[in-house]
PDB file of N, CA and C in Angstrom:
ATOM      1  N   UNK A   1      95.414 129.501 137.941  1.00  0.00           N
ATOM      2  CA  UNK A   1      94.591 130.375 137.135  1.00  0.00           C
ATOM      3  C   UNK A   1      94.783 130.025 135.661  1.00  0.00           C
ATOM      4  N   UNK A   2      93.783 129.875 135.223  1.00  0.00           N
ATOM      5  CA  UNK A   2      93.776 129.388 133.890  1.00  0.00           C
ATOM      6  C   UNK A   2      93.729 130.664 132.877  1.00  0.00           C
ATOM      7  N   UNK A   3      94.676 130.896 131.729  1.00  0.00           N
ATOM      8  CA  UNK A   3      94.493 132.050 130.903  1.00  0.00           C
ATOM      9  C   UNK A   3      93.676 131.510 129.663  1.00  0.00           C
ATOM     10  N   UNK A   4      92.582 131.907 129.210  1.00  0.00           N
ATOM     11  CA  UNK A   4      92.103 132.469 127.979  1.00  0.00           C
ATOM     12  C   UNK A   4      92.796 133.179 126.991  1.00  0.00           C
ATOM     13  N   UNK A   5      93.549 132.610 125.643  1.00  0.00           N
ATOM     14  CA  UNK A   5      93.936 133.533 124.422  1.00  0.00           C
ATOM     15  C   UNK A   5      93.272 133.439 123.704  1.00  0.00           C
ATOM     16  N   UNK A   6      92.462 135.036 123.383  1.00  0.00           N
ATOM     17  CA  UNK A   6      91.898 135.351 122.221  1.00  0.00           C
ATOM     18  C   UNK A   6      92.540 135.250 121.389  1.00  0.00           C
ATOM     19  N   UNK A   7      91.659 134.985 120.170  1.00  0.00           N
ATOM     20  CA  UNK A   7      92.379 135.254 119.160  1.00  0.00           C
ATOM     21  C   UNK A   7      91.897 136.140 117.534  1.00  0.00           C
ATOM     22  N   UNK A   8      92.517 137.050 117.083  1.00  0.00           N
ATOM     23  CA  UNK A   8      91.973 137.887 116.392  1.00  0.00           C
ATOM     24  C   UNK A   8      91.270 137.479 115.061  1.00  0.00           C
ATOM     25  N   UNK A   9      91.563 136.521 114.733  1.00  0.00           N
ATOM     26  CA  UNK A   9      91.401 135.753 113.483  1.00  0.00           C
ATOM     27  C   UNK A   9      91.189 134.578 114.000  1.00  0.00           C
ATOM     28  N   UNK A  10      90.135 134.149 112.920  1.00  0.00           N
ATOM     29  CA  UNK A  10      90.015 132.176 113.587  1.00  0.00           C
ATOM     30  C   UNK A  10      90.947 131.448 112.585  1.00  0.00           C
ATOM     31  N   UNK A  11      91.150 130.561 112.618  1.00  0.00           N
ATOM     32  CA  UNK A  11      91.824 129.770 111.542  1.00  0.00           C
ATOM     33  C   UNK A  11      91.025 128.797 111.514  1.00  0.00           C
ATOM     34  N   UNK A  12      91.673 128.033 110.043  1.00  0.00           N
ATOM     35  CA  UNK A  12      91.122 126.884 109.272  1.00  0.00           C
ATOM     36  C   UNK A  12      91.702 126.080 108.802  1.00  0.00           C
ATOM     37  N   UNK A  13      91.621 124.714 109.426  1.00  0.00           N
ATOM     38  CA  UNK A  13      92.653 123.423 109.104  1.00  0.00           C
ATOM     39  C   UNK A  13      92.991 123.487 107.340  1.00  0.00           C
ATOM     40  N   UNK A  14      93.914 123.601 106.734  1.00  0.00           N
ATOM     41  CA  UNK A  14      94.038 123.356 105.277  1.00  0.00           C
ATOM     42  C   UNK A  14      95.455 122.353 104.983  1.00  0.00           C
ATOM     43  N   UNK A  15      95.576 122.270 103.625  1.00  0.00           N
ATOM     44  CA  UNK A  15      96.925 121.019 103.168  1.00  0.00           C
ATOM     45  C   UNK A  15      97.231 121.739 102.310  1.00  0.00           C
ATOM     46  N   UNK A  16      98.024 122.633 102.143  1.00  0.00           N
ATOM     47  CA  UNK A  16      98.451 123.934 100.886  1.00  0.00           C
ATOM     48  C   UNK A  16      99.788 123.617 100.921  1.00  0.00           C
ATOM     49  N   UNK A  17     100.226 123.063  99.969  1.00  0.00           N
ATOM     50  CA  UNK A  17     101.418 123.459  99.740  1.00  0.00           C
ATOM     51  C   UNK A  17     102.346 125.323  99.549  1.00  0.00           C
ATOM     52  N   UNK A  18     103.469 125.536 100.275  1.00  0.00           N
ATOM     53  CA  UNK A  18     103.434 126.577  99.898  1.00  0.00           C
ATOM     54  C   UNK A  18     104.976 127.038 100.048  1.00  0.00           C
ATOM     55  N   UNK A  19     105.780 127.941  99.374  1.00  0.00           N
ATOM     56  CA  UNK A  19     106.816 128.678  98.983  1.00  0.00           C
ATOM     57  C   UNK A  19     107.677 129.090 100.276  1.00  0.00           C
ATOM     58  N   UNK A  20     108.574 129.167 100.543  1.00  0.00           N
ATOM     59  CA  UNK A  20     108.882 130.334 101.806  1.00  0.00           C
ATOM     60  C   UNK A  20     110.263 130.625 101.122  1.00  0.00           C
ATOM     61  N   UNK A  21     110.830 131.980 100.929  1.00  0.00           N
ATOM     62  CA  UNK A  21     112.123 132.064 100.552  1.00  0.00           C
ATOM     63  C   UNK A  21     112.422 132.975 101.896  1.00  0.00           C
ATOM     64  N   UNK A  22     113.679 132.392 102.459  1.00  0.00           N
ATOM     65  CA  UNK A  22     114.453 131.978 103.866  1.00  0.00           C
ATOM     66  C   UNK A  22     115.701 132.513 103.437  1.00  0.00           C
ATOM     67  N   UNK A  23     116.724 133.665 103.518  1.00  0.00           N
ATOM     68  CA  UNK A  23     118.058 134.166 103.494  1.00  0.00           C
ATOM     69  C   UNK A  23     117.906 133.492 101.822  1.00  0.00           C
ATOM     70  N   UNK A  24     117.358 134.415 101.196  1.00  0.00           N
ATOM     71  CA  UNK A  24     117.458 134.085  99.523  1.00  0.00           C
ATOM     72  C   UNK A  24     117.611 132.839  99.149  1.00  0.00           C
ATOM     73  N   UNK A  25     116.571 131.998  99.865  1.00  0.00           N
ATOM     74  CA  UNK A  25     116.570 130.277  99.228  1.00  0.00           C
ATOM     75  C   UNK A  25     115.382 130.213  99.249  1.00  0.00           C
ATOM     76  N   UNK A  26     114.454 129.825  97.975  1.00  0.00           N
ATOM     77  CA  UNK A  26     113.399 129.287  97.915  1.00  0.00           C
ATOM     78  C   UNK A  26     113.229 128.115  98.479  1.00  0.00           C
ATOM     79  N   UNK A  27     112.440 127.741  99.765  1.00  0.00           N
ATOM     80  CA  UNK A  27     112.490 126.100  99.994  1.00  0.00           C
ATOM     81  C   UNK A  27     110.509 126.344  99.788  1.00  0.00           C
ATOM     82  N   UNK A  28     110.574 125.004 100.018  1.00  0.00           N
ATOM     83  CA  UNK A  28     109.071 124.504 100.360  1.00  0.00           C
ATOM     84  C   UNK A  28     108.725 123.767 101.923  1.00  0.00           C
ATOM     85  N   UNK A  29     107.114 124.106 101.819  1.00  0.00           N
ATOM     86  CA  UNK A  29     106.844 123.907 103.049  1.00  0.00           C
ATOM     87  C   UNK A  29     104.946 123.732 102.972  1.00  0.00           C
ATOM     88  N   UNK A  30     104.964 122.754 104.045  1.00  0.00           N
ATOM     89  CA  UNK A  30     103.281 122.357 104.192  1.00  0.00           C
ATOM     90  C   UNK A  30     102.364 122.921 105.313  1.00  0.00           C
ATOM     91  N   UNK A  31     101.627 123.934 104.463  1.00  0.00           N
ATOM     92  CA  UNK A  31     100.557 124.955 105.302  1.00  0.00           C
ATOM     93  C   UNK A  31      99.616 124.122 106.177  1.00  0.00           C
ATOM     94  N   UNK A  32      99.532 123.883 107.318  1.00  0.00           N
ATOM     95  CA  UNK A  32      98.048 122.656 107.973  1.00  0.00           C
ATOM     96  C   UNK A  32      97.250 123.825 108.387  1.00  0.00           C
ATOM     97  N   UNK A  33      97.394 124.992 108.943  1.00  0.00           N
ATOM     98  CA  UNK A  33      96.148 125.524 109.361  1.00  0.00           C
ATOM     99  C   UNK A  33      96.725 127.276 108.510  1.00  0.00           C
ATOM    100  N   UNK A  34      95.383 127.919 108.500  1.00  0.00           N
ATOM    101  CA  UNK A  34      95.849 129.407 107.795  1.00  0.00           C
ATOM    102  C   UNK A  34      94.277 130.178 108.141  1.00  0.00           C
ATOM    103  N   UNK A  35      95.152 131.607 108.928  1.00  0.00           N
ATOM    104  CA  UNK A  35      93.677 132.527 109.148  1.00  0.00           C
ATOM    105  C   UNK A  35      94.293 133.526 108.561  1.00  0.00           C
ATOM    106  N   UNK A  36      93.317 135.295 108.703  1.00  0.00           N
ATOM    107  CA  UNK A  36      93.339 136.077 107.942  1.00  0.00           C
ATOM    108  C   UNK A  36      94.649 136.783 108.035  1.00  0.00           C
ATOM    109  N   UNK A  37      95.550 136.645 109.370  1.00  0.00           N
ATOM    110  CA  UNK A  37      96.971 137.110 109.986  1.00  0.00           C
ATOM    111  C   UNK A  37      98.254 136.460 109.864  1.00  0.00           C
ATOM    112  N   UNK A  38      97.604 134.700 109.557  1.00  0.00           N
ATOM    113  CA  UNK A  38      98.989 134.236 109.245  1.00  0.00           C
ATOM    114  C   UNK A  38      98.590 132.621 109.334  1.00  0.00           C
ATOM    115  N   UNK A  39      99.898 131.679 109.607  1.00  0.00           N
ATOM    116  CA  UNK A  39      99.585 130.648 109.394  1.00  0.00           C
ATOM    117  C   UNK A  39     100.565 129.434 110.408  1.00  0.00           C
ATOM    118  N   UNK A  40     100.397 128.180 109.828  1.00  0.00           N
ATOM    119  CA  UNK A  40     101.036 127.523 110.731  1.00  0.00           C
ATOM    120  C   UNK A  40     101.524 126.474 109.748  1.00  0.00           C
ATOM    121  N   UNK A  41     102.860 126.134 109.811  1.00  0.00           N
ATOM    122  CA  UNK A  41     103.345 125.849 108.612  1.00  0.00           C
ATOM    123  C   UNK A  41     104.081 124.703 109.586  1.00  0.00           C
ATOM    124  N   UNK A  42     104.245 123.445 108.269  1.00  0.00           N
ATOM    125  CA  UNK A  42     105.073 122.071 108.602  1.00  0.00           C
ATOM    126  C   UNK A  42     106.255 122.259 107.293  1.00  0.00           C
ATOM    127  N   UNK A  43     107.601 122.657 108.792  1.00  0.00           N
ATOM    128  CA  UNK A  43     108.830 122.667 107.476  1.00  0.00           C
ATOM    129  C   UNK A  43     110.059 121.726 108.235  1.00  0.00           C
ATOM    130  N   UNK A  44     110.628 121.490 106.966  1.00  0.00           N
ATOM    131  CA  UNK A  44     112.272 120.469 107.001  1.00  0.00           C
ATOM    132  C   UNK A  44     113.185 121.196 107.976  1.00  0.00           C
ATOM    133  N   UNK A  45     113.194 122.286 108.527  1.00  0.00           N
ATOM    134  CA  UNK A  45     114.258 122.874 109.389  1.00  0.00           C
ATOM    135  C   UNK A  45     113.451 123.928 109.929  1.00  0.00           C
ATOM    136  N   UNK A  46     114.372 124.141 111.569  1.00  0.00           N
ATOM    137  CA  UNK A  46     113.806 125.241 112.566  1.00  0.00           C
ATOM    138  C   UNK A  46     113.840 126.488 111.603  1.00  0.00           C
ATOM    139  N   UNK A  47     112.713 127.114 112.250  1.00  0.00           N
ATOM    140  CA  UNK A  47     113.413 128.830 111.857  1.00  0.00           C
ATOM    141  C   UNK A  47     113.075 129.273 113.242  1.00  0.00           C
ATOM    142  N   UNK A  48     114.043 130.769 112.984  1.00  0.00           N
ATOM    143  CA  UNK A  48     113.938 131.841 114.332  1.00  0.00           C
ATOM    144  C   UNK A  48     112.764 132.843 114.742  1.00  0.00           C
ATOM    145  N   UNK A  49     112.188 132.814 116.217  1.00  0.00           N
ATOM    146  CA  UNK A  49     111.280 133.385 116.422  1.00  0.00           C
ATOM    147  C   UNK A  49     111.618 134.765 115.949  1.00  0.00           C
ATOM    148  N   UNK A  50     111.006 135.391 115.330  1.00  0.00           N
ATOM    149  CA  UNK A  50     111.403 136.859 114.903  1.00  0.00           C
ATOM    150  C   UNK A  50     111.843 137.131 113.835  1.00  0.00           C
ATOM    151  N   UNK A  51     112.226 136.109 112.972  1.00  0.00           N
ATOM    152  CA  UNK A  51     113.034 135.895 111.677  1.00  0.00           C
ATOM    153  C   UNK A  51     112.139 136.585 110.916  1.00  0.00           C
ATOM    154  N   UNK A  52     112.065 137.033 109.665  1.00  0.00           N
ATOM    155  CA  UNK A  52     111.289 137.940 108.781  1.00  0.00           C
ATOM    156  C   UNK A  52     111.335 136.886 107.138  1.00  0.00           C
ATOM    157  N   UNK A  53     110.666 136.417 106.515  1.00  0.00           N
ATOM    158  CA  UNK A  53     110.491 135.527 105.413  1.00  0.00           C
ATOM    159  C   UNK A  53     109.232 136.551 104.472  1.00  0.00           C
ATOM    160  N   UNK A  54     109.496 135.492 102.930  1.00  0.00           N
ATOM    161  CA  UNK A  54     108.705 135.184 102.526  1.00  0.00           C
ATOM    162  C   UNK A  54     108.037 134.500 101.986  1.00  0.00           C
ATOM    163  N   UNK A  55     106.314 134.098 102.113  1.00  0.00           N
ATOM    164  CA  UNK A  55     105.691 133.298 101.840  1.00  0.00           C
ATOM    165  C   UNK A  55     105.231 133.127 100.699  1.00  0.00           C
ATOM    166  N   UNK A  56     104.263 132.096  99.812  1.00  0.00           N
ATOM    167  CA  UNK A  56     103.641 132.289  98.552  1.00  0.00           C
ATOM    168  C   UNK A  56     103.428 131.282  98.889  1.00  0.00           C
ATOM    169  N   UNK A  57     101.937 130.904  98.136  1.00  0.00           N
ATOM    170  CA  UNK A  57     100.678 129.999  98.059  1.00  0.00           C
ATOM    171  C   UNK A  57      99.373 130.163  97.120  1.00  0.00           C
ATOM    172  N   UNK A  58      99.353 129.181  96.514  1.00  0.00           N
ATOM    173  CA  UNK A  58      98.330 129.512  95.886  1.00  0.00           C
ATOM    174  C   UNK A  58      96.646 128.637  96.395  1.00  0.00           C
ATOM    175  N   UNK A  59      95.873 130.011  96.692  1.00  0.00           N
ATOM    176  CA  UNK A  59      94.503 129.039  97.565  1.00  0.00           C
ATOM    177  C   UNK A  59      94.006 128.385  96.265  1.00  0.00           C
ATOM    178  N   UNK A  60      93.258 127.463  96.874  1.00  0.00           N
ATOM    179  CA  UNK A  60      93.196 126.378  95.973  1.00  0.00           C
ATOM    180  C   UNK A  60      91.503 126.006  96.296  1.00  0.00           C
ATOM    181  N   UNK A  61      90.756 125.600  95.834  1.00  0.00           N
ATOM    182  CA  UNK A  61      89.255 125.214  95.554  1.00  0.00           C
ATOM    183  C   UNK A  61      89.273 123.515  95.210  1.00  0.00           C
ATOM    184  N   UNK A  62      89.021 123.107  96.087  1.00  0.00           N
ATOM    185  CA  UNK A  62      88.715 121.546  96.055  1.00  0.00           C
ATOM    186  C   UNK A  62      90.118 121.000  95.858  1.00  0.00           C
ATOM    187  N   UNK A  63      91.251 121.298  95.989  1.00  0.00           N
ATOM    188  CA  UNK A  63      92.504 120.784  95.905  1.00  0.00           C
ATOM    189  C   UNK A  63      93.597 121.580  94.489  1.00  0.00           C
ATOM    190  N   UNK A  64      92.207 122.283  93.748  1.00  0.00           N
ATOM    191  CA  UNK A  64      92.895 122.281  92.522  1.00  0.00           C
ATOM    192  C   UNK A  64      92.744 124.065  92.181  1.00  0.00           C
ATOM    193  N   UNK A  65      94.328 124.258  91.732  1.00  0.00           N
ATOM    194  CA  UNK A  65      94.777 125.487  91.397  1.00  0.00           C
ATOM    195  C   UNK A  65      93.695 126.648  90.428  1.00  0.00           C
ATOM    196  N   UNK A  66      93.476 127.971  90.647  1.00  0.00           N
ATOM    197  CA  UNK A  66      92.565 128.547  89.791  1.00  0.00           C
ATOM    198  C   UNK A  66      93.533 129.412  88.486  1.00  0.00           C
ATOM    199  N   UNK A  67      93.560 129.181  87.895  1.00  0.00           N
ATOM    200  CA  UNK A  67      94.955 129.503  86.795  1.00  0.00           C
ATOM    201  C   UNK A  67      94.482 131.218  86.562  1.00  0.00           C
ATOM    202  N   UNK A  68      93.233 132.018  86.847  1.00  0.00           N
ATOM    203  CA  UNK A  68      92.979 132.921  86.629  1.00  0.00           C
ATOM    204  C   UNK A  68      93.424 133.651  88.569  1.00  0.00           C
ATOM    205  N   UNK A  69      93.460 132.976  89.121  1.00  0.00           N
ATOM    206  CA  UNK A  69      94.173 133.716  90.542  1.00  0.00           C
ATOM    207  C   UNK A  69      95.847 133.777  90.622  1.00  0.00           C
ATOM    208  N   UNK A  70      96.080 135.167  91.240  1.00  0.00           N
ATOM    209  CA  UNK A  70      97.270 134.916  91.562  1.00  0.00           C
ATOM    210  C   UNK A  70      97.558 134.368  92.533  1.00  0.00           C
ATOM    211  N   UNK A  71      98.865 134.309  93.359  1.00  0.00           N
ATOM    212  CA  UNK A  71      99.338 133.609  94.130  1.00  0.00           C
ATOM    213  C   UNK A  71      99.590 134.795  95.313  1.00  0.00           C
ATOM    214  N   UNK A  72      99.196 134.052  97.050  1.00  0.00           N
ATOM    215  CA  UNK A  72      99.338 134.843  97.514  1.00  0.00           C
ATOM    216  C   UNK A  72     100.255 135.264  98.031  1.00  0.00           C
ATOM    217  N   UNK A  73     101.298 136.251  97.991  1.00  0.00           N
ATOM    218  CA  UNK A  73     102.956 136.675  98.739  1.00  0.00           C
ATOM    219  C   UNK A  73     102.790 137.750  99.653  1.00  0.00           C
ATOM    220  N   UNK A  74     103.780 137.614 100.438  1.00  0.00           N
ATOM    221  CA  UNK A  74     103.524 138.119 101.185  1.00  0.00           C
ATOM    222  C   UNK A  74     104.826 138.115 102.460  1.00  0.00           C
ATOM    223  N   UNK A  75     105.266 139.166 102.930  1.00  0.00           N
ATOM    224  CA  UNK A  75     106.029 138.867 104.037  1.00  0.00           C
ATOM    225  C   UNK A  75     105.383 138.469 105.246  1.00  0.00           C
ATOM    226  N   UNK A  76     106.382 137.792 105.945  1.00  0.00           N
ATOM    227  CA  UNK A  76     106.176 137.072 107.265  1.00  0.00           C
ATOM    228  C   UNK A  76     106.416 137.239 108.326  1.00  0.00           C
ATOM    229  N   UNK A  77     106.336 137.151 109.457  1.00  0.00           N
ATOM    230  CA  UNK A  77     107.547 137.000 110.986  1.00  0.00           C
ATOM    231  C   UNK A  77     107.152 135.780 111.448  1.00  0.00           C
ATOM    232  N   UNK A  78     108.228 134.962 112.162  1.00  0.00           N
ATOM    233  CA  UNK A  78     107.884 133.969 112.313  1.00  0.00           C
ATOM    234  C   UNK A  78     108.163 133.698 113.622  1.00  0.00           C
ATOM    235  N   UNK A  79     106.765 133.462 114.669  1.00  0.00           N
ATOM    236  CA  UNK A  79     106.567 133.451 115.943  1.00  0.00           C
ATOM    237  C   UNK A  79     106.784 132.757 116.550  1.00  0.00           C
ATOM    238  N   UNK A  80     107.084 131.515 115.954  1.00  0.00           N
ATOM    239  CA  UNK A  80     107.429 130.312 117.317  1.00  0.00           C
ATOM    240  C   UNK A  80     107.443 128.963 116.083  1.00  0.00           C
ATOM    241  N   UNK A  81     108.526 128.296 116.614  1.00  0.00           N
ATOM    242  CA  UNK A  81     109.122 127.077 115.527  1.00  0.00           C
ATOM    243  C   UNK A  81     109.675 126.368 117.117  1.00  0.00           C
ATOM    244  N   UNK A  82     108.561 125.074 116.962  1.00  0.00           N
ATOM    245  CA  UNK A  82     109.052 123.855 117.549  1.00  0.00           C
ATOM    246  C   UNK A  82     109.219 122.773 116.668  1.00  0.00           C
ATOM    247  N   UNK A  83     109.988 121.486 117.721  1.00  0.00           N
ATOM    248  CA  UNK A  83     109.961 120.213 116.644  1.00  0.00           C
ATOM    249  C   UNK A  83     109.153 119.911 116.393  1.00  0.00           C
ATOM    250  N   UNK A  84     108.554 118.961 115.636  1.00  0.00           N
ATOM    251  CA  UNK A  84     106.874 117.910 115.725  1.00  0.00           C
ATOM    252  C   UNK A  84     107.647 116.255 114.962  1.00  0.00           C
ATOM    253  N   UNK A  85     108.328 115.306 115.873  1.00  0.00           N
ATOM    254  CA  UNK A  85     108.792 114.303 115.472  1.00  0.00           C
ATOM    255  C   UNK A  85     109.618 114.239 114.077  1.00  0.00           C
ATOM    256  N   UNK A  86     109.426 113.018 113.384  1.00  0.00           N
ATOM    257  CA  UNK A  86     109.918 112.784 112.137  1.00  0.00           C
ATOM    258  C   UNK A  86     109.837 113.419 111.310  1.00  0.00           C
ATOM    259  N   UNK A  87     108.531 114.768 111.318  1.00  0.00           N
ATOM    260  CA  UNK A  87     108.304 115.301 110.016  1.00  0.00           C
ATOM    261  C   UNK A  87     108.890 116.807 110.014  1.00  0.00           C
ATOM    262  N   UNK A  88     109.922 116.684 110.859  1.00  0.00           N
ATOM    263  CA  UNK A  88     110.807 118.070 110.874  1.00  0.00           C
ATOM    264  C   UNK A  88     110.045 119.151 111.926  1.00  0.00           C
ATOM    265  N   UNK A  89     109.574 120.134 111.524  1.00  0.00           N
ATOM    266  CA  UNK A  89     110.095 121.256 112.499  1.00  0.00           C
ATOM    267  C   UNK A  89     108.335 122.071 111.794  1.00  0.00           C
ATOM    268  N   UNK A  90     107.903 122.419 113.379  1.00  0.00           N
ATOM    269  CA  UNK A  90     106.337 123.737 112.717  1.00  0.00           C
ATOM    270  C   UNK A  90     106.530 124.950 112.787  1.00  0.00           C
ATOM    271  N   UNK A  91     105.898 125.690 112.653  1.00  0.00           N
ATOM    272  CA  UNK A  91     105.863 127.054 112.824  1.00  0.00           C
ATOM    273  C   UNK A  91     104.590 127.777 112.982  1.00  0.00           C
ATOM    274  N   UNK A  92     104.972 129.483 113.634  1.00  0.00           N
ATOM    275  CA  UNK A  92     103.519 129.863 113.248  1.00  0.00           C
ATOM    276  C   UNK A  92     104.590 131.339 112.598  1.00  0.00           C
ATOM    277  N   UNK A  93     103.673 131.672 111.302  1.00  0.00           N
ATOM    278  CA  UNK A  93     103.879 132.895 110.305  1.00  0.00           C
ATOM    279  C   UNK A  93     102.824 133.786 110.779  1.00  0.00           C
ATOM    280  N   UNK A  94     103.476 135.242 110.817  1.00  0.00           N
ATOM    281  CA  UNK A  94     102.179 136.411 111.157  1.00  0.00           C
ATOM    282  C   UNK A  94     102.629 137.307 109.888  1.00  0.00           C
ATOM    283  N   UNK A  95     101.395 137.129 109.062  1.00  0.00           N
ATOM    284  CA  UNK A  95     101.538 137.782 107.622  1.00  0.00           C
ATOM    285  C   UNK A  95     102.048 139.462 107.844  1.00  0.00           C
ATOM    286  N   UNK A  96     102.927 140.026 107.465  1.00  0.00           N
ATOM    287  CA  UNK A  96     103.242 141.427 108.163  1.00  0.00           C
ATOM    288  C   UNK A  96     102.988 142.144 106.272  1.00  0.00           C
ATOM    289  N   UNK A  97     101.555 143.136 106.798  1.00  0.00           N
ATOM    290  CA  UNK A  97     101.185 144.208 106.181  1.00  0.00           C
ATOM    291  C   UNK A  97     100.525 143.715 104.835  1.00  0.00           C
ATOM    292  N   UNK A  98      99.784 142.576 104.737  1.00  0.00           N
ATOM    293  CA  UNK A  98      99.210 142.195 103.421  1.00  0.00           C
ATOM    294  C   UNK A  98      98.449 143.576 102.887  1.00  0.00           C
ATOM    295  N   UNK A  99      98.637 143.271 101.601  1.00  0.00           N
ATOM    296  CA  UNK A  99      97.916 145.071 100.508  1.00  0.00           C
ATOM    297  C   UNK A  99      96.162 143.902 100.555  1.00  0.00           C
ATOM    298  N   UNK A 100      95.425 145.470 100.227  1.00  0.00           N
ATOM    299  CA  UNK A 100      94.210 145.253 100.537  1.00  0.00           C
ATOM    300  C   UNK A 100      93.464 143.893  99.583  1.00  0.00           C
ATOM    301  N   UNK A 101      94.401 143.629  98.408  1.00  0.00           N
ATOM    302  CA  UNK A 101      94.117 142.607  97.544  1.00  0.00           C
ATOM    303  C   UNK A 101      94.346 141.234  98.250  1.00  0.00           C
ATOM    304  N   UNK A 102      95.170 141.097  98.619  1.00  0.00           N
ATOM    305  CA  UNK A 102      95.959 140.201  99.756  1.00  0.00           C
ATOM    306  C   UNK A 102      94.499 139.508 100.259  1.00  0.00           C
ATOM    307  N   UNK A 103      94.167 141.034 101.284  1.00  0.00           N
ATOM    308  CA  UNK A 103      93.520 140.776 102.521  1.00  0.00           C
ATOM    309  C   UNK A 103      91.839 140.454 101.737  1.00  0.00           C
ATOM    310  N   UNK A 104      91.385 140.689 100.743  1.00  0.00           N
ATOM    311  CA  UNK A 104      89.944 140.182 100.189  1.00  0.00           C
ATOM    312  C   UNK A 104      90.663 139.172  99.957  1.00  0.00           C
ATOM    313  N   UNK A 105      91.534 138.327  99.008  1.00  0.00           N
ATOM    314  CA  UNK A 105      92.026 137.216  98.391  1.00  0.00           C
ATOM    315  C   UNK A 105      91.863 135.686  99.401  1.00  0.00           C
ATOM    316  N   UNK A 106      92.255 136.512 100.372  1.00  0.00           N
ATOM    317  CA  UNK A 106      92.632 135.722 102.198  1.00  0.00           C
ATOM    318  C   UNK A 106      91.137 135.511 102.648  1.00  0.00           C
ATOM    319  N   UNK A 107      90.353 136.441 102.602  1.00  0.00           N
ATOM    320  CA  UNK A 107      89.208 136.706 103.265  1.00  0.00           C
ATOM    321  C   UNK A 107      87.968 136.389 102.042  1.00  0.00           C
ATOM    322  N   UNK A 108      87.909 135.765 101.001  1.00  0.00           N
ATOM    323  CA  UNK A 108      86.703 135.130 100.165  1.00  0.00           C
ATOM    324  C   UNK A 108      87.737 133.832 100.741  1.00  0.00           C
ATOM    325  N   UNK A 109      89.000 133.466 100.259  1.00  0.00           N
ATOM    326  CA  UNK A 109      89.057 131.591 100.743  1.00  0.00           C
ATOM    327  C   UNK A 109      88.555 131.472 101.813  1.00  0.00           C
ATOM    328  N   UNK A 110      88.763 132.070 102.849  1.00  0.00           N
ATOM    329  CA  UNK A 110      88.384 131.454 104.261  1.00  0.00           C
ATOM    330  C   UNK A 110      86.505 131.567 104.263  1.00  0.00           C
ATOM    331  N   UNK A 111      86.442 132.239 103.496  1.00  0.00           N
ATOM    332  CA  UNK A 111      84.544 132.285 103.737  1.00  0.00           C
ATOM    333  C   UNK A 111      84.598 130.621 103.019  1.00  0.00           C
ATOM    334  N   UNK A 112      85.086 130.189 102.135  1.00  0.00           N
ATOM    335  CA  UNK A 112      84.635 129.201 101.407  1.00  0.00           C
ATOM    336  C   UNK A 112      85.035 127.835 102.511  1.00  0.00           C
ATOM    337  N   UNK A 113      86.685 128.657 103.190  1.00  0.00           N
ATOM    338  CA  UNK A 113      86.921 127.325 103.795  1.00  0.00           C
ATOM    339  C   UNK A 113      86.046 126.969 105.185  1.00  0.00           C
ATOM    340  N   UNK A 114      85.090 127.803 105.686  1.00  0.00           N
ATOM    341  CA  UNK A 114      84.579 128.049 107.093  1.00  0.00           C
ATOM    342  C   UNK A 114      83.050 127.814 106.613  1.00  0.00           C
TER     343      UNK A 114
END
């Protein structure tokens, strides 16, 4: 029997660089896909399913930063971290409780990116 997962949000392939501070360490990490709930992130080390982070990113328009937007933050949980070869370790982030600014901020990029 084959299962069908919906999914509540669609996502959208992107290359965002973006922030995660992990037990009070700012590291960095490379966003490949991001919908209105969360994202899927390429990082240097595992993290724990359930672990609680935070993220920051700034959406970006043709590659390049809008100096009049802020940046989006936001806490995380982080659902599932496998390897992916040489380039370290993926993840998927479920944005927990973005404020309503957040959620328009999230929701005009993805109209642009879709």
């Amino acid at each position: 029997m084959t299962t069908i997962q919906k999914r509540e949000h669609n996502r959208y392939p992107v290359s965002i660089s973006c922030e995660l501070i992990v037990s009070s360490q700012r590291l960095h990490a490379e966003m490949k896909n991001l919908s209105g709930g969360g994202a899927a992130i390429v990082f240097e080390r595992s993290l724990t399913a359930g672990e609680v982070l935070t993220v920051s990113f700034f959406l970006t328009e043709d590659g390049i930063e809008d100096p009049e937007r802020s940046p989006f933050e936001c806490a995380a949980s982080v659902r599932w971290s496998k390897p992916v070869g040489a380039r370290g370790f993926e993840a998927g982030l479920q944005f927990l409780s973005p404020s309503s600014d957040q959620r328009e901020l999230l929701k005009d990029f993805l109209k642009q990116a879709g």
